[in-house]
C-alpha atoms as a PDB file:
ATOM      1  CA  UNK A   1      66.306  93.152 114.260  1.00  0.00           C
ATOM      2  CA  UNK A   2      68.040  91.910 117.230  1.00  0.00           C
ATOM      3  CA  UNK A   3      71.761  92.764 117.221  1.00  0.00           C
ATOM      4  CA  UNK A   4      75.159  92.047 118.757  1.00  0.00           C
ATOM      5  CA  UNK A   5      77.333  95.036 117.985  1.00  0.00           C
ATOM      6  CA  UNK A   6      81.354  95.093 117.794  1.00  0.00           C
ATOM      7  CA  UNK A   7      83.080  98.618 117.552  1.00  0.00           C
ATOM      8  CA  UNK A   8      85.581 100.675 119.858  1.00  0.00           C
ATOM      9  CA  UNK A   9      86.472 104.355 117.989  1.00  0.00           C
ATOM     10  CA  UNK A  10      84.423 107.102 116.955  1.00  0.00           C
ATOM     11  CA  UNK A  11      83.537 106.376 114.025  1.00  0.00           C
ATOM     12  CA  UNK A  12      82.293 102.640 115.032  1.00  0.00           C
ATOM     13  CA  UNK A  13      79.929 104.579 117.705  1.00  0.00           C
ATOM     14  CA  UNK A  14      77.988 106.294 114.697  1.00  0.00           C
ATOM     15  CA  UNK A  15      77.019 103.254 112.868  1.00  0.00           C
ATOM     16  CA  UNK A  16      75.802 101.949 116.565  1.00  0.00           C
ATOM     17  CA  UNK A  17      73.825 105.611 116.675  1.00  0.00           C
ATOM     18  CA  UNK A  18      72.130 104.859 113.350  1.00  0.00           C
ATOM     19  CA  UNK A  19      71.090 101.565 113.973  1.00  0.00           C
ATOM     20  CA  UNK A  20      69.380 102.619 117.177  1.00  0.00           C
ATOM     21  CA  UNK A  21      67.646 105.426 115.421  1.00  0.00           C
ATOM     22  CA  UNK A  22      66.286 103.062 113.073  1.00  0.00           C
ATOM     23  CA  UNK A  23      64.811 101.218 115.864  1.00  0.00           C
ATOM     24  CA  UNK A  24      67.049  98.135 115.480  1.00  0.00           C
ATOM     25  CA  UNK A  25      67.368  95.985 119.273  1.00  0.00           C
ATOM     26  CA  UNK A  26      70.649  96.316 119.995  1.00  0.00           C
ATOM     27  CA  UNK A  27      71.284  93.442 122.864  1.00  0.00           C
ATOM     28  CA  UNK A  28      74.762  94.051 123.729  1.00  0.00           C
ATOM     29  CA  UNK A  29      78.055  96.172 123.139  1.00  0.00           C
ATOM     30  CA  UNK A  30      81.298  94.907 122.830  1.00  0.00           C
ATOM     31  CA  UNK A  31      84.253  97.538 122.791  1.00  0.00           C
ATOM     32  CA  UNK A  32      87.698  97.368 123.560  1.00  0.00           C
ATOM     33  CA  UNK A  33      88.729  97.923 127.524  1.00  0.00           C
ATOM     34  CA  UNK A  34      88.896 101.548 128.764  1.00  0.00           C
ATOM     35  CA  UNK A  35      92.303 103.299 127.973  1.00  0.00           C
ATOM     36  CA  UNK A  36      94.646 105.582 130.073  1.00  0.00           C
ATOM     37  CA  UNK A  37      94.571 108.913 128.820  1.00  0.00           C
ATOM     38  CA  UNK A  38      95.851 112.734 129.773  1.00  0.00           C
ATOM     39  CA  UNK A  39      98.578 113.032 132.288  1.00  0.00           C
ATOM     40  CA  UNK A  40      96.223 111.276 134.752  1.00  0.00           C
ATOM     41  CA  UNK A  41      96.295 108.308 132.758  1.00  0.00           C
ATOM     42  CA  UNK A  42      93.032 108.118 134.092  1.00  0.00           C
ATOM     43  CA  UNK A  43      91.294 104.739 132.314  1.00  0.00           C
ATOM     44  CA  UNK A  44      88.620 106.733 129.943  1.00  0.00           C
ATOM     45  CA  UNK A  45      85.878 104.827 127.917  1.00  0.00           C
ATOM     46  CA  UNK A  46      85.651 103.625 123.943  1.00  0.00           C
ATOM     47  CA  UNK A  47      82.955 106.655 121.989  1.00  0.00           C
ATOM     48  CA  UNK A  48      81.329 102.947 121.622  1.00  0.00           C
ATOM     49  CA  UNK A  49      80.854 102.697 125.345  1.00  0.00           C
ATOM     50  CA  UNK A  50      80.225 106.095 125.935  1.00  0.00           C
ATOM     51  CA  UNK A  51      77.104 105.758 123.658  1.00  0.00           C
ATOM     52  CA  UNK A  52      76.129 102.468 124.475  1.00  0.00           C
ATOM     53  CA  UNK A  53      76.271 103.608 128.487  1.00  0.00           C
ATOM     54  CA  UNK A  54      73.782 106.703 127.474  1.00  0.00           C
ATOM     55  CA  UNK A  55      71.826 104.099 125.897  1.00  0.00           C
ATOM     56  CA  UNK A  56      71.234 101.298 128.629  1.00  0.00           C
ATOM     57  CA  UNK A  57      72.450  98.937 126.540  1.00  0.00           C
ATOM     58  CA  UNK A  58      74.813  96.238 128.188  1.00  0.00           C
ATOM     59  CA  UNK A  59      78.515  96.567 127.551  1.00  0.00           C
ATOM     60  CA  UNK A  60      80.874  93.942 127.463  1.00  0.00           C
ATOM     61  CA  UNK A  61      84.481  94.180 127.850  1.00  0.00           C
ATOM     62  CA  UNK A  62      87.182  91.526 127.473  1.00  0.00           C
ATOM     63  CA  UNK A  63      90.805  90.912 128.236  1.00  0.00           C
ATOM     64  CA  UNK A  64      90.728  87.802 125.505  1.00  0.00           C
ATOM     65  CA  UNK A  65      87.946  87.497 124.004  1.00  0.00           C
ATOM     66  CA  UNK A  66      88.759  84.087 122.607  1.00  0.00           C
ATOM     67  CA  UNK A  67      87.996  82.363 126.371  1.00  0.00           C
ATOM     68  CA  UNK A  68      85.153  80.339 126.970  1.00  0.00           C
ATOM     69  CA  UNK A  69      83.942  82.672 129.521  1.00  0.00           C
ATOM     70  CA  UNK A  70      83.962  85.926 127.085  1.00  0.00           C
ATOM     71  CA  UNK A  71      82.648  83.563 124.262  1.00  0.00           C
ATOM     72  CA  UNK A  72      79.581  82.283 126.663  1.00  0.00           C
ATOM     73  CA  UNK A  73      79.002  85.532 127.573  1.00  0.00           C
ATOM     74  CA  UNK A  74      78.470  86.839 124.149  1.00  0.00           C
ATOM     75  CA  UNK A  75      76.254  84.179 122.417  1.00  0.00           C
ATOM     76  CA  UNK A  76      74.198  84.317 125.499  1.00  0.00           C
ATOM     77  CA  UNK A  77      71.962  86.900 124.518  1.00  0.00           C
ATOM     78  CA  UNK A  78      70.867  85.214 121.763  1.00  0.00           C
ATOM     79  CA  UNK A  79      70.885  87.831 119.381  1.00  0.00           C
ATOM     80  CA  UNK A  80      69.977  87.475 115.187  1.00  0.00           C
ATOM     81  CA  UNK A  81      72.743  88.774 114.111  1.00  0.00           C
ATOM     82  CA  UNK A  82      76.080  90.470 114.802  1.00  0.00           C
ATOM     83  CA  UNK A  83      77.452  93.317 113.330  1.00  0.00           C
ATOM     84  CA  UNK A  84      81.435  94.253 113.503  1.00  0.00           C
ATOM     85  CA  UNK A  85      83.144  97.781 112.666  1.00  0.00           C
ATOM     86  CA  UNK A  86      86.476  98.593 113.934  1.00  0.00           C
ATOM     87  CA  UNK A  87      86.470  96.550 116.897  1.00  0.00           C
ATOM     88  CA  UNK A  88      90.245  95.859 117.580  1.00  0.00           C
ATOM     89  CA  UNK A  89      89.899  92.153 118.181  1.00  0.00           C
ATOM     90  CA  UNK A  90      90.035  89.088 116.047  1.00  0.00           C
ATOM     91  CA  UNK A  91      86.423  87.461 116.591  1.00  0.00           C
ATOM     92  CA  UNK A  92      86.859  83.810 116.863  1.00  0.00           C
ATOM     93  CA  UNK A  93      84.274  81.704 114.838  1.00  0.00           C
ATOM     94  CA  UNK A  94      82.575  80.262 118.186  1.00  0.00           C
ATOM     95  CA  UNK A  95      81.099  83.685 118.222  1.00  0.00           C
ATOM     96  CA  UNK A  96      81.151  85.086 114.708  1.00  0.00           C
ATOM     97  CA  UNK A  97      79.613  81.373 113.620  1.00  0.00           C
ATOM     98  CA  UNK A  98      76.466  81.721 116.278  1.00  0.00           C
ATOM     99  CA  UNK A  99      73.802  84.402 114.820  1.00  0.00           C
ATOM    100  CA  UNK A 100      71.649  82.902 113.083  1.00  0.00           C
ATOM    101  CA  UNK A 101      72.141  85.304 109.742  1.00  0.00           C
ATOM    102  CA  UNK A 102      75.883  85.716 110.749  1.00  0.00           C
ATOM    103  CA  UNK A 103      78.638  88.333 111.597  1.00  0.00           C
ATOM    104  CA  UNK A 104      78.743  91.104 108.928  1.00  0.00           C
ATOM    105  CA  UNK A 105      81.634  93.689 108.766  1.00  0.00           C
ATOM    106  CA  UNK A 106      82.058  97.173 107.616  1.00  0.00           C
ATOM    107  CA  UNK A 107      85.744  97.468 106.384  1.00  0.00           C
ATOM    108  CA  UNK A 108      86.986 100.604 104.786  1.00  0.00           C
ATOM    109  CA  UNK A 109      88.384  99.450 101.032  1.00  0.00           C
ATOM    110  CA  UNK A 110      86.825  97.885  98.272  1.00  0.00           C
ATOM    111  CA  UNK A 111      88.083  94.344  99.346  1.00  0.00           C
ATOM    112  CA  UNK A 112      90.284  92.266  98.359  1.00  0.00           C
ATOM    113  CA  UNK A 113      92.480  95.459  98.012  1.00  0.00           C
ATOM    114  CA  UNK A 114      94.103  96.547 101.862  1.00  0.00           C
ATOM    115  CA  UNK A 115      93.195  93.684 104.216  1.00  0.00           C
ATOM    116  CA  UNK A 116      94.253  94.757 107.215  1.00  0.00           C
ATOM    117  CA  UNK A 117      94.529  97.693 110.056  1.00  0.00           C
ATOM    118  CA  UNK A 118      94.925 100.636 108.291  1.00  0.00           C
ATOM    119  CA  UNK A 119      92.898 100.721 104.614  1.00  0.00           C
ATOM    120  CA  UNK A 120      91.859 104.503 104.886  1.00  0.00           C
ATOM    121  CA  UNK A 121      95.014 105.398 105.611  1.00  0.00           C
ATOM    122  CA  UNK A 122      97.184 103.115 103.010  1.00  0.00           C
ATOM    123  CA  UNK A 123      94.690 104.210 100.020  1.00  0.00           C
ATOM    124  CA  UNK A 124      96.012 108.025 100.329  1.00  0.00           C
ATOM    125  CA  UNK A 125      99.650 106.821 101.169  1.00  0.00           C
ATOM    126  CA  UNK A 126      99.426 104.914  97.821  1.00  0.00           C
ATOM    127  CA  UNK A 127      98.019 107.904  95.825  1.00  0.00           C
ATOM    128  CA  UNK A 128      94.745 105.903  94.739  1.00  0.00           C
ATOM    129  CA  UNK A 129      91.872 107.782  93.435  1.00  0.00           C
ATOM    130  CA  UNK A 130      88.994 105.560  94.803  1.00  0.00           C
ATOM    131  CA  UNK A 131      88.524 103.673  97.962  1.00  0.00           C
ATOM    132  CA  UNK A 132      85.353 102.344  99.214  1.00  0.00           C
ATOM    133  CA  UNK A 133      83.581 100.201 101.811  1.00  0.00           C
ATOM    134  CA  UNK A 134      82.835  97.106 101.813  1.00  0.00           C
ATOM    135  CA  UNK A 135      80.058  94.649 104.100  1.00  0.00           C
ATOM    136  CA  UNK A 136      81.417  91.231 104.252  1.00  0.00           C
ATOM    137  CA  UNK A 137      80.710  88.089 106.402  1.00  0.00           C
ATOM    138  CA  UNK A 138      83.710  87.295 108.976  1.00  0.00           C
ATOM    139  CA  UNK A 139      85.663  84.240 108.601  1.00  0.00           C
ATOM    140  CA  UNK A 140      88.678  82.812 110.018  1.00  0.00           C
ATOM    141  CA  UNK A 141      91.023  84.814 107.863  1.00  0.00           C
ATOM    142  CA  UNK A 142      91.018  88.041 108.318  1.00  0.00           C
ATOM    143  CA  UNK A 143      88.754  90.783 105.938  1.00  0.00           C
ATOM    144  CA  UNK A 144      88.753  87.238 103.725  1.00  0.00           C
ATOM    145  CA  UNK A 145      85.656  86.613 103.948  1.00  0.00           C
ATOM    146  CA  UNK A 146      82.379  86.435 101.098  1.00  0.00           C
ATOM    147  CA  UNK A 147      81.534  90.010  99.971  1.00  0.00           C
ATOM    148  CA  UNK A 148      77.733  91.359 100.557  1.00  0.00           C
ATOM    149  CA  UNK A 149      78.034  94.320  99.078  1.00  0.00           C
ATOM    150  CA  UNK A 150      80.419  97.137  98.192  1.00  0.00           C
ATOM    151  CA  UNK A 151      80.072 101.221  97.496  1.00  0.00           C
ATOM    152  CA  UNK A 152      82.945 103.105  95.971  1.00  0.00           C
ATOM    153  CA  UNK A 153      84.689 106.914  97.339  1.00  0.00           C
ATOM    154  CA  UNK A 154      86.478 108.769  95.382  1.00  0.00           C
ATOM    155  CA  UNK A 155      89.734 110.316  97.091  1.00  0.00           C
ATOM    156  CA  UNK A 156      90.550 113.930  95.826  1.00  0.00           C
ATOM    157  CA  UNK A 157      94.139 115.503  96.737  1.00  0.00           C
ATOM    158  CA  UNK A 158      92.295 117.364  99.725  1.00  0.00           C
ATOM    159  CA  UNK A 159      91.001 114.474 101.726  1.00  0.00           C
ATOM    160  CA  UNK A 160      92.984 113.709 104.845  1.00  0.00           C
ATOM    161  CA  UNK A 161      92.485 110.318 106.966  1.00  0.00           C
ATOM    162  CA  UNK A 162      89.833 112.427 108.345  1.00  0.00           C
ATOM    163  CA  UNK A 163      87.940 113.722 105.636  1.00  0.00           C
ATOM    164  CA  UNK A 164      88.433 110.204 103.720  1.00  0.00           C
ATOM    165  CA  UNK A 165      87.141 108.223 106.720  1.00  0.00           C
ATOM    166  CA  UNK A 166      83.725 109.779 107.567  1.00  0.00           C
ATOM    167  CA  UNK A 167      82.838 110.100 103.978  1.00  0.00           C
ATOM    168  CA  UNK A 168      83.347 105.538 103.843  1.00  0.00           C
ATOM    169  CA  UNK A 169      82.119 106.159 107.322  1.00  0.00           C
ATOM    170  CA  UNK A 170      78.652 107.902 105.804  1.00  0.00           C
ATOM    171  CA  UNK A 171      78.212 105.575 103.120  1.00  0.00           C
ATOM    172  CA  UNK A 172      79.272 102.020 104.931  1.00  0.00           C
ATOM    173  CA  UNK A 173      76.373 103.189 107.320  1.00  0.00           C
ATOM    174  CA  UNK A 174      73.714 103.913 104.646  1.00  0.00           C
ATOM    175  CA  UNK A 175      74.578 100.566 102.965  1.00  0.00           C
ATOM    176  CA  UNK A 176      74.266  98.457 106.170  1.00  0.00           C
ATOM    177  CA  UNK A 177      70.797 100.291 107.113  1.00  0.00           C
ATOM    178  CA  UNK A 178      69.465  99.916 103.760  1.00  0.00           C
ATOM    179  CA  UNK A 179      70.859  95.630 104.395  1.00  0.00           C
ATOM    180  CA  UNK A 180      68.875  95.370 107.318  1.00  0.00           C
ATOM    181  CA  UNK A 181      65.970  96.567 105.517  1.00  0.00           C
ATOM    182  CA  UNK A 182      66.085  94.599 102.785  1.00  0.00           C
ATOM    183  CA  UNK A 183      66.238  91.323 104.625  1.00  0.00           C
ATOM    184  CA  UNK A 184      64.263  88.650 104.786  1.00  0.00           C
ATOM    185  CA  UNK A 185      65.601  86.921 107.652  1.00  0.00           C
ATOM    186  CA  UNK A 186      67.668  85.276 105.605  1.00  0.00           C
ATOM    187  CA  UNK A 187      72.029  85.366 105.136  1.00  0.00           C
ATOM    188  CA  UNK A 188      72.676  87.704 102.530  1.00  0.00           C
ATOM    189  CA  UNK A 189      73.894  87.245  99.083  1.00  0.00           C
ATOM    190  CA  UNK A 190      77.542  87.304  98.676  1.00  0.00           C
ATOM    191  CA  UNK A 191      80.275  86.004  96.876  1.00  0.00           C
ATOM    192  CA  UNK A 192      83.952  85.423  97.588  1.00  0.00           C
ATOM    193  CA  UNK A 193      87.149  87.450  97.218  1.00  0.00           C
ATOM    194  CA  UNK A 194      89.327  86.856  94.350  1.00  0.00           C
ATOM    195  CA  UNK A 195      91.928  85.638  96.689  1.00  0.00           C
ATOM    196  CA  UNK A 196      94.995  85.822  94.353  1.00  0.00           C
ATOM    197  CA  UNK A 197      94.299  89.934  94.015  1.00  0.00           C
ATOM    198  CA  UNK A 198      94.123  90.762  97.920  1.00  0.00           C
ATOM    199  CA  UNK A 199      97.008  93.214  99.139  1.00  0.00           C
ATOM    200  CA  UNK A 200      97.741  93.780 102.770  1.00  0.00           C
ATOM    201  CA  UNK A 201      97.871  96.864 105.237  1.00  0.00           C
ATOM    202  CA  UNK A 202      99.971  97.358 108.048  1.00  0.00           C
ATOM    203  CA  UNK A 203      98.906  99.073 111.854  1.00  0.00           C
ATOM    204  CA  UNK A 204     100.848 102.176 111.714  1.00  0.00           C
ATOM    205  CA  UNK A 205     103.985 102.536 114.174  1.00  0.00           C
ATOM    206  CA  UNK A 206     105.216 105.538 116.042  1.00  0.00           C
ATOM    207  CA  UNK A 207     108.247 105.311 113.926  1.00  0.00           C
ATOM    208  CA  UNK A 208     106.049 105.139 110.800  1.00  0.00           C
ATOM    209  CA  UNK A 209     105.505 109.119 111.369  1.00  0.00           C
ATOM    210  CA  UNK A 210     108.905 110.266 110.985  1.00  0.00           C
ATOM    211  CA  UNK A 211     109.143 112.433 107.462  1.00  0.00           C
ATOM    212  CA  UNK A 212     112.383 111.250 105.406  1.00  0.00           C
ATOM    213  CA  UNK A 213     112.286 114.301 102.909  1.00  0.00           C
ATOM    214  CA  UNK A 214     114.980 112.129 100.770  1.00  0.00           C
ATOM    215  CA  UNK A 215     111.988 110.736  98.966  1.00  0.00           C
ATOM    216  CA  UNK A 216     109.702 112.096  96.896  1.00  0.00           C
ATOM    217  CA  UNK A 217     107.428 115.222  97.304  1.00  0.00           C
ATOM    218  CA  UNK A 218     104.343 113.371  96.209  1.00  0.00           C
ATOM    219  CA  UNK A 219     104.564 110.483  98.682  1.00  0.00           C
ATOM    220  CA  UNK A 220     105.246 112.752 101.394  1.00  0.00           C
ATOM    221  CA  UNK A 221     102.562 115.245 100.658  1.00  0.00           C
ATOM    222  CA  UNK A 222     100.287 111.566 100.567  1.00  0.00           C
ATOM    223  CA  UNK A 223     102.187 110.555 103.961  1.00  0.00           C
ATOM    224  CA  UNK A 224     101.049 114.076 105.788  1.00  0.00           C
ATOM    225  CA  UNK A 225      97.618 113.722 104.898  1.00  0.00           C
ATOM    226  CA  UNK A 226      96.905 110.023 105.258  1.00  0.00           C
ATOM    227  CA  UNK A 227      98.584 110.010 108.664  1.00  0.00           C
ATOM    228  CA  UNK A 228      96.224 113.048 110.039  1.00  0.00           C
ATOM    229  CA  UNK A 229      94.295 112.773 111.919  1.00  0.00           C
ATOM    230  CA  UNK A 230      95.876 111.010 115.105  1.00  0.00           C
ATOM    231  CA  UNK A 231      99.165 109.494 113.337  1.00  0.00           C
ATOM    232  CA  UNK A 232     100.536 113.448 112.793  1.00  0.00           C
ATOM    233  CA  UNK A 233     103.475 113.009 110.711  1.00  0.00           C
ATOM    234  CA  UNK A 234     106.783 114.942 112.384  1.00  0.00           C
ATOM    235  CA  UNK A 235     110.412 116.015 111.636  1.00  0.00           C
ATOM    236  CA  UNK A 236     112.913 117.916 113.912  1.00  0.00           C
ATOM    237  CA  UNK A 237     113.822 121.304 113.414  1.00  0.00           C
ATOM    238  CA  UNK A 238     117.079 122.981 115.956  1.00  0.00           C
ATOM    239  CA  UNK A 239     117.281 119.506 118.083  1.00  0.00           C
ATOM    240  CA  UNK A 240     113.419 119.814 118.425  1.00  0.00           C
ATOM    241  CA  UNK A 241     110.256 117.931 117.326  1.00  0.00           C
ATOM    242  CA  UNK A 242     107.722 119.340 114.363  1.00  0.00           C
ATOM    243  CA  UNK A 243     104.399 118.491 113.915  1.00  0.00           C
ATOM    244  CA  UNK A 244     103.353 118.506 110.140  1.00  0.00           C
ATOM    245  CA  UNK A 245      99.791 119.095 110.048  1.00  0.00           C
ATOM    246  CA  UNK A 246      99.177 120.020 106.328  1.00  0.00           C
ATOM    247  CA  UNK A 247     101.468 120.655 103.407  1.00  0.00           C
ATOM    248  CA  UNK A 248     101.245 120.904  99.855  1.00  0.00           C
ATOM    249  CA  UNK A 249     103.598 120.614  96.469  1.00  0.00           C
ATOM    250  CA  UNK A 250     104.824 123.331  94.994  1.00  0.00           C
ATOM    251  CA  UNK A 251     103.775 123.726  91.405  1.00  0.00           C
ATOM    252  CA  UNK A 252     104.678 127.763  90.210  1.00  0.00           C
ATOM    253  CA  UNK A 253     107.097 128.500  92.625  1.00  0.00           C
ATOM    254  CA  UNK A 254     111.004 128.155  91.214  1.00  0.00           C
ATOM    255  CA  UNK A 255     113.674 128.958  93.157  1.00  0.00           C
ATOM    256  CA  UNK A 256     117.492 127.775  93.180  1.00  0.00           C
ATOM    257  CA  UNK A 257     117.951 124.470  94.848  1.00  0.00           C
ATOM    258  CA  UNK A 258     120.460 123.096  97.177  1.00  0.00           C
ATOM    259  CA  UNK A 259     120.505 119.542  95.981  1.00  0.00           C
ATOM    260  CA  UNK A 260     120.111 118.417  99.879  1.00  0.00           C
ATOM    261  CA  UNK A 261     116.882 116.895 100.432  1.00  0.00           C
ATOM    262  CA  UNK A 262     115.275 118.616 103.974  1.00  0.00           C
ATOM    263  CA  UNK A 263     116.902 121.909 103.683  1.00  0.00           C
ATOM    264  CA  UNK A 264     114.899 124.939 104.258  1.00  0.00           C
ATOM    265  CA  UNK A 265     113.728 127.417 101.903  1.00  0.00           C
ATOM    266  CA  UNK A 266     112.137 130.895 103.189  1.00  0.00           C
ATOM    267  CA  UNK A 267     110.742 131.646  99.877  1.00  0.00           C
ATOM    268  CA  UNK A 268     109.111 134.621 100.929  1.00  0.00           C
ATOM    269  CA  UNK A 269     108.149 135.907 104.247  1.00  0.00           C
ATOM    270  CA  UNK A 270     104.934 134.042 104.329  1.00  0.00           C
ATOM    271  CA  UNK A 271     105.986 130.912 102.524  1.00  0.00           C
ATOM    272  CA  UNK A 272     108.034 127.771 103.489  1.00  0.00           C
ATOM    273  CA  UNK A 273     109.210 124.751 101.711  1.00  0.00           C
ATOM    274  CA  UNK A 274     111.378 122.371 102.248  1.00  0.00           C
ATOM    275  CA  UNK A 275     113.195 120.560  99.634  1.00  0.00           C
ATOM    276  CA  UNK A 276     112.898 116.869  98.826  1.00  0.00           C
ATOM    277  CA  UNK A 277     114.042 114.125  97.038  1.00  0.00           C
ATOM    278  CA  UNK A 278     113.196 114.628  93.751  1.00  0.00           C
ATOM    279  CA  UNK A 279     113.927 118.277  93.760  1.00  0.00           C
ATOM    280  CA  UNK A 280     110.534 119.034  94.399  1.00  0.00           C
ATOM    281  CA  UNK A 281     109.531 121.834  97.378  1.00  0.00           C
ATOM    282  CA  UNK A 282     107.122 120.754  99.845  1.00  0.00           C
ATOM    283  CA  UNK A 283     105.239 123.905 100.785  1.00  0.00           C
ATOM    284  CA  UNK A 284     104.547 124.115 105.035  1.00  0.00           C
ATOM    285  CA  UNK A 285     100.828 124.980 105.286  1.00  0.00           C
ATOM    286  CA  UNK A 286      99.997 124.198 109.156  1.00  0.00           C
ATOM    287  CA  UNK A 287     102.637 122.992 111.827  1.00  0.00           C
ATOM    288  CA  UNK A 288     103.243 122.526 115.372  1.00  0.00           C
ATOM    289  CA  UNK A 289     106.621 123.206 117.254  1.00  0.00           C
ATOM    290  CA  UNK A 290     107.550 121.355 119.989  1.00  0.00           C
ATOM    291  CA  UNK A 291     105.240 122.106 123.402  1.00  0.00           C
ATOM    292  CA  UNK A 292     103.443 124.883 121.006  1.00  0.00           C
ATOM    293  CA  UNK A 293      99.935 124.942 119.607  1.00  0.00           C
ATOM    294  CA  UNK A 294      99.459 124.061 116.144  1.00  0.00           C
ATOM    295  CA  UNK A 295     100.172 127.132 114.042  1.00  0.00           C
ATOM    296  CA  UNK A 296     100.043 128.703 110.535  1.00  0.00           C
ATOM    297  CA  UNK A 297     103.018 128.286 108.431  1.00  0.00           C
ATOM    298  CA  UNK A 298     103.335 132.516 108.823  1.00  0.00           C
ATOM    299  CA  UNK A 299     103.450 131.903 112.309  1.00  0.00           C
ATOM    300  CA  UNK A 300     106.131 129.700 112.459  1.00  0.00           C
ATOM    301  CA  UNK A 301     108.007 131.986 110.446  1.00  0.00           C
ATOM    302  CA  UNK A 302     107.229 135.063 112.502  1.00  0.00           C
ATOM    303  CA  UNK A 303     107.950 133.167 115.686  1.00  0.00           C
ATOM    304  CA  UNK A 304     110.686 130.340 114.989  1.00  0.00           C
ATOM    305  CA  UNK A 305     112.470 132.632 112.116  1.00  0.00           C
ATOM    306  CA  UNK A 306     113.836 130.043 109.662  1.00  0.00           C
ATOM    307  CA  UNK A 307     116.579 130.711 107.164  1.00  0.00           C
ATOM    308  CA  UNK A 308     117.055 129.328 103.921  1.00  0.00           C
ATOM    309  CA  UNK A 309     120.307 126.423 104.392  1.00  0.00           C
ATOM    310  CA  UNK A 310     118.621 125.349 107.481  1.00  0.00           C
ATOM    311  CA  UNK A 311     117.809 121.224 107.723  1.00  0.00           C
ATOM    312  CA  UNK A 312     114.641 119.568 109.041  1.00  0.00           C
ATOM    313  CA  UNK A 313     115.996 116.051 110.125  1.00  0.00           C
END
């Protein structure tokens, strides 16, 4: 089949990898505009472009991808059908209207639940048990549009953003190959959201990292993992910034509380927990002090030296 394919992160670039193993045409990429990165800032390309690049295939790069120009461009090769995961952009429907069997997306919930930027990461935050991914034709509205089909993940308490996202990743890309086979140059089936049921998902903030241990032990144990990787969740320990990498809730460890949510409990010399909210420790598993490498929670202790009465802010 003869595809136009929309996707800028790492995970995007795998789907594109499958489809060209399967022997799919793919005409053109489109991918978000190289980033600064390092000290250098030194503009570095999309895992998209990268691909696409080691491919020959044409890649296409926009500012605004809503102008006449960048829309002309696009629709001028013609192709059968466009495909869209984690792009970046909103896809205006002089583009996502053109293919003749239409713009399908791979979006990571079981739509109409977490519309939006960040559905990986807002189904651990939330504590849910299953995610999934969903194929869907584009409309106007964003992740609104008629559902083609959908496969269900189960989350377990281990499963980071990470973990969580390759495993939709792995099965979003099995569903869309086994589409493509299945078609008989036709649209696809689908039917629409139940409107009235759809909740919404926010892009995650800088600020949205910070750890407020004045709330519960379960939401931030949630927050830690749904937040890594990339989004590392922090707190500040003697004026200085910590990196929370992984954590977990203490369930058979009881020791005297201080009634102060973020004070610091040595509980042994291996173990460290901090208290929260509901009176609940938060056991440190994996950290990184500021300018430092990230570290075992023994190291930290070994190295930084924390006492019990101490504060994480």
């Amino acid at each position: 089949m003869k595809i136009g394919y929309f996707g800028t992160p790492e995970h995007s670039a795998k789907l594109l990898d499958a489809l060209i193993k399967e022997g799919h045409e793919v005409l053109f990429v489109a991918t978000n505009l190289d980033k600064p990165v390092g000290r250098d800032k030194n503009p570095a390309p999309s895992p998209v472009k990268k691909l696409a690049v080691e491919k020959n295939i044409p890649v296409l790069q926009f500012p605004n991808i809503r102008n006449d120009a960048a829309i002309d461009k696009i629709n001028s090769y013609d192709a059968e059908i466009y495909i869209v995961f984690a792009y970046g952009y909103i896809i205006p429907s002089r583009i996502f209207n053109f293919p003749r069997l239409g713009t399908i997306n791979l979006h990571g919930s079981l739509l109409p639940e977490y519309r939006g930027a960040s559905p990986v990461q807002s189904a651990i935050l939330d504590g849910k048990e299953e995610t999934g991914a969903t194929i869907q034709y584009i409309t106007e509205e964003l992740d609104a549009g008629d559902i083609i089909s959908q496969m269900k993940v189960s989350i377990s308490r281990e499963d980071t953003f990470g973990t969580l996202l390759e495993k939709i990743t792995e099965l979003g890309i099995y569903d869309v190959l086994r589409l493509l086979k299945i078609s008989d140059e036709k649209k696809f089936e689908a039917k629409p959201q139940y409107h009235k049921e759809a909740t919404h998902c926010k892009k995650i903030k800088p600020e949205d990292r910070k750890l407020d241990f004045s709330l519960p032990a379960e939401f931030l144990f949630s927050k830690i993992r749904a937040f890594n990787p990339g989004y590392i969740c922090y707190t500040s320990f003697r004026d200085k910034r910590l990196n929370i990498y992984s954590a977990k809730i203490s369930t058979e460890i009881s020791i005297p509380l201080l009634n102060k949510p973020g004070t610091v409990h040595l509980i042994t010399k291996k173990i460290i927990g901090v208290e929260c909210g509901d009176s609940k420790i938060l056991i440190l598993e994996s950290v990184q002090p500021e300018n430092k490498k990230v570290m075992s929670s023994v190291d930290f202790i070994n190295g930084a030296k924390p006492q019990t009465g101490e504060v994480f802010l």
